[in-house]
Protein backbone atom coordinates (compact mmCIF):
# COMPACT_ATOMS: atom_id res chain seq x y z
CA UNK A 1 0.00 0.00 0.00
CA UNK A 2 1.22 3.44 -0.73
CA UNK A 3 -0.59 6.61 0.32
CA UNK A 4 -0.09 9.73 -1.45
CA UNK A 5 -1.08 13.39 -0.42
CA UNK A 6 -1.06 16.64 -2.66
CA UNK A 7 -1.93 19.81 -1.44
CA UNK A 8 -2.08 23.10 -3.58
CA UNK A 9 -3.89 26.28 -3.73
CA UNK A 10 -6.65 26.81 -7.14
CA UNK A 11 -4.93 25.97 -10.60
CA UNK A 12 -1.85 25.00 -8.94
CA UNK A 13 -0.88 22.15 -10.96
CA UNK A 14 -2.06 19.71 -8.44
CA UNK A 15 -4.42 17.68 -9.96
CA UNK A 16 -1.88 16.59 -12.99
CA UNK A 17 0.55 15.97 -10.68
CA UNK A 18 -1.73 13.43 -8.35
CA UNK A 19 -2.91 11.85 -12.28
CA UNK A 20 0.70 11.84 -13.34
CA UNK A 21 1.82 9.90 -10.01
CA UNK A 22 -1.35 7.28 -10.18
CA UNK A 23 -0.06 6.94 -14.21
CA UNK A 24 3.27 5.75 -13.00
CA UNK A 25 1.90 3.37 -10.14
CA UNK A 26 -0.07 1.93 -12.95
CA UNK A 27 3.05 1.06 -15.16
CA UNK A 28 5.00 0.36 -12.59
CA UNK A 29 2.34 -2.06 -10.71
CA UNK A 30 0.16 -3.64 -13.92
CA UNK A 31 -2.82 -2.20 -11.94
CA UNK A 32 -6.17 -0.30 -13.69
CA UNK A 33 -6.45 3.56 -12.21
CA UNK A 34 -9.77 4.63 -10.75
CA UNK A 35 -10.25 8.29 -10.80
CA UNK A 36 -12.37 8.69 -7.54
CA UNK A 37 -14.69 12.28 -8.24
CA UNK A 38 -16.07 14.56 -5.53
CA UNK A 39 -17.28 17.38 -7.28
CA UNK A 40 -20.77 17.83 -8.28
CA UNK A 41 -21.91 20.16 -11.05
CA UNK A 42 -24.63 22.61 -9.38
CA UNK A 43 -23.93 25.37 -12.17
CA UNK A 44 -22.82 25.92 -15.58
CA UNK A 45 -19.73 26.36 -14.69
CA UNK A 46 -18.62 23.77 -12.20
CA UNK A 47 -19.85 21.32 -15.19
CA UNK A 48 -17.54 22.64 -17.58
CA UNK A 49 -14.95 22.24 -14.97
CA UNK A 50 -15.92 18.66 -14.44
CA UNK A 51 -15.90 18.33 -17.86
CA UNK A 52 -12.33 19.57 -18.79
CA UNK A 53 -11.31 17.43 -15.91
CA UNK A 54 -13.27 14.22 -17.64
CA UNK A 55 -11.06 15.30 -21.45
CA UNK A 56 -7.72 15.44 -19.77
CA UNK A 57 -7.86 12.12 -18.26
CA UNK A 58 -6.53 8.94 -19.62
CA UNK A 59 -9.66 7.41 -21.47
CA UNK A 60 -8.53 4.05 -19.80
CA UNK A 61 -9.15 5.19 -16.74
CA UNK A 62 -12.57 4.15 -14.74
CA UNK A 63 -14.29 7.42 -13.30
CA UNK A 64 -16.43 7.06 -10.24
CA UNK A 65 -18.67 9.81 -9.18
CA UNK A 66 -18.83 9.33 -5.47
CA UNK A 67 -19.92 12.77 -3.82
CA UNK A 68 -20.03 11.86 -0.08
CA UNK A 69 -19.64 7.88 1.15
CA UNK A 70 -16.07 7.63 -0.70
CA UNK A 71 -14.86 5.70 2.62
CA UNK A 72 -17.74 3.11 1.94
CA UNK A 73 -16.73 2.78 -1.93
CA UNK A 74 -12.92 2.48 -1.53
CA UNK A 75 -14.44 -0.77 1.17
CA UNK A 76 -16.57 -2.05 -1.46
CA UNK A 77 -14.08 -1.88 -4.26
CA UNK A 78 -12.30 -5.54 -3.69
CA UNK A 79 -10.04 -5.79 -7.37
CA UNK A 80 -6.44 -3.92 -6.40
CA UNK A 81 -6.49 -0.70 -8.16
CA UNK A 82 -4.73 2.79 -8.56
CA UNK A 83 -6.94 5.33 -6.96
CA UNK A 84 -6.92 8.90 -7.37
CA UNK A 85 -8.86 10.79 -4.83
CA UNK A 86 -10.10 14.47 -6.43
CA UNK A 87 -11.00 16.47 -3.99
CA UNK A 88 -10.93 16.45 -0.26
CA UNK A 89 -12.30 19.96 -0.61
CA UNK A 90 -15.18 19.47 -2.52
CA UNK A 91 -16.01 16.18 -0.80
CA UNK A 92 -16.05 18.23 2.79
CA UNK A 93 -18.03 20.96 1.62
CA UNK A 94 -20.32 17.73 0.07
CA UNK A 95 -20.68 16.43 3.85
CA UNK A 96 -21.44 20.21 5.01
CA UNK A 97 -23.55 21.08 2.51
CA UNK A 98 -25.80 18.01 0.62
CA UNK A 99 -25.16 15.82 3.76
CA UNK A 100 -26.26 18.82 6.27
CA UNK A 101 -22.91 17.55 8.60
CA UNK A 102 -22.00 19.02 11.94
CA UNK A 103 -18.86 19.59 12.63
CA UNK A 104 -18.68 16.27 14.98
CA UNK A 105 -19.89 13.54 12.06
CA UNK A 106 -17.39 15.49 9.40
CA UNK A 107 -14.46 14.62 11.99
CA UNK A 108 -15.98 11.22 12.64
CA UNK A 109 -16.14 11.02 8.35
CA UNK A 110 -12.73 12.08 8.27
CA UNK A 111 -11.07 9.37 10.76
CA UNK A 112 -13.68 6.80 9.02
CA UNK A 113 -11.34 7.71 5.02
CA UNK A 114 -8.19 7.97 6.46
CA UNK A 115 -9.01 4.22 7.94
CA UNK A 116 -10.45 3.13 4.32
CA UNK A 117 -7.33 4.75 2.76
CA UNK A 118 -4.90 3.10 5.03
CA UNK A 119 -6.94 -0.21 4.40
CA UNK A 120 -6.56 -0.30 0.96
CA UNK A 121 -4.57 -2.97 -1.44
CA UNK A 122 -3.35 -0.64 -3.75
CA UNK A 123 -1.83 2.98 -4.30
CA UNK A 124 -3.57 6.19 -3.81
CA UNK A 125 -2.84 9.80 -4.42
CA UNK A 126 -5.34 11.66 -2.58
CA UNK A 127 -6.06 15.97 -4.01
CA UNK A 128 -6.76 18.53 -1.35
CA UNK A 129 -6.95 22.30 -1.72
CA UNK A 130 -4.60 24.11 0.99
CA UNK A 131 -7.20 26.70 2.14
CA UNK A 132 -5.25 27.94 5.36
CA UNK A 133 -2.91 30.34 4.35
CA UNK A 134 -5.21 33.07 2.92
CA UNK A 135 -7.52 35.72 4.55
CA UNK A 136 -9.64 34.80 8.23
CA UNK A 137 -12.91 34.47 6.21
CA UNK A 138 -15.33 37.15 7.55
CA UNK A 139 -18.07 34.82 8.40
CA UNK A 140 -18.66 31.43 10.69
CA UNK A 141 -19.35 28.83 8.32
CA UNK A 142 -16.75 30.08 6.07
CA UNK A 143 -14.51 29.50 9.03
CA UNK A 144 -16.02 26.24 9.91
CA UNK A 145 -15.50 24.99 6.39
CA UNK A 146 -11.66 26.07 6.51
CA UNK A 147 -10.54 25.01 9.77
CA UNK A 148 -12.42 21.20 9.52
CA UNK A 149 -10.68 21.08 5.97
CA UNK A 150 -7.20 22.30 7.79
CA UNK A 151 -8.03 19.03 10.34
CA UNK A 152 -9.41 16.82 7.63
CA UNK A 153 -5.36 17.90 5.00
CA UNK A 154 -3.80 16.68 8.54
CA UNK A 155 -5.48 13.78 9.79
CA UNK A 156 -4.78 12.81 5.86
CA UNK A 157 -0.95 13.54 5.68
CA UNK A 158 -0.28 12.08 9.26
CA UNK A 159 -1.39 8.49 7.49
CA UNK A 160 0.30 8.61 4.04
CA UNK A 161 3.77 7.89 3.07
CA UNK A 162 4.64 11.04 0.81
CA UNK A 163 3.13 14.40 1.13
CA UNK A 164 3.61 17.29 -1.98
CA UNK A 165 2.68 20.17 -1.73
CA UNK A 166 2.09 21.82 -5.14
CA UNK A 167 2.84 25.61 -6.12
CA UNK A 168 2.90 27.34 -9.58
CA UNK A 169 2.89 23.54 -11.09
CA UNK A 170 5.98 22.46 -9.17
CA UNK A 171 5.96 19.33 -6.58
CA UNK A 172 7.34 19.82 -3.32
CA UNK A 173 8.37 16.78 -1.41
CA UNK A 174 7.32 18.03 2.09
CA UNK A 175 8.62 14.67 3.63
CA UNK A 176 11.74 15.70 2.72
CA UNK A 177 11.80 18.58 4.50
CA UNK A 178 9.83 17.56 7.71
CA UNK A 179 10.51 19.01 10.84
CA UNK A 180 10.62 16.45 14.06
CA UNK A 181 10.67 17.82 17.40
């Protein structure tokens, strides 16, 4: 099992990074990729987005739409596959939002993927938006949202084995540079 996280602000490069790591545990394992979606298209725009992201994938690849229970369909899913996990983001605000969940079941969500992820037979790369380094938003929920997503990027990067953070379309190796007190 290998677990990896990518962080990365909007447009940062860090999706094709994440599909350009599952590509070469593919080759390198004989293993089919899964590309595990989040995001949900509520507007015009979010389903052009989706659909970009759909064009620029590998048309080998198998696409699951899983907006919330991803935890209960990386269980499910027996066959060893590459997984690519895009978006923590979109699946939080998912659980917030269409699943109407308090701050209490998102953490208890949370735990519940990191567990699947660990639990899994084959590699993952999972994509998360690094939301903590802008502005204090100027209202509660927009707070909420950012600091359970802060939680949700750690509790994710304390069980994988390589962490990137992505900036301008360049991979950082944040393992490489950890800190231990």
């Amino acid at each position: 099992m290998s677990l990896a996280f990518v962080l990365g602000g909007a447009r940062s490069g860090k999706t094709s990074f994440a599909e350009r790591w599952a590509e070469k545990q593919a080759q390198e394992s004989g293993m089919s990729v899964v590309y595990l979606a989040t995001g949900q298209a509520f507007d015009d725009e979010m389903a052009q987005r989706i659909a970009r992201h759909r064009l620029a994938r590998s048309g080998q690849w198998e696409t699951a739409e899983v907006a919330q229970d991803v935890a209960a369909w990386l269980r499910e899913r027996q066959s060893p596959c590459v997984v690519v996990l895009d978006c923590l983001s979109l699946l939080l605000n998912n659980w917030m939002f269409l699943g109407r969940r308090d701050e209490s079941q998102c953490l208890v969500a949370m735990d519940d993927l990191a567990d699947a992820l660990a639990g899994r037979r084959g590699p993952s790369v999972v994509v998360s938006n690094e939301a903590g380094q802008g502005i204090v938003p100027d209202n509660p929920l927009a707070r909420q949202y950012r600091d359970l997503l802060g939680l949700f990027n750690q509790r994710i990067a304390a069980r994988a084995d390589a962490v990137y953070l992505v900036v301008a379309g360049v991979a950082v190796d944040l393992r490489r540079f950890e800190a231990r007190p």
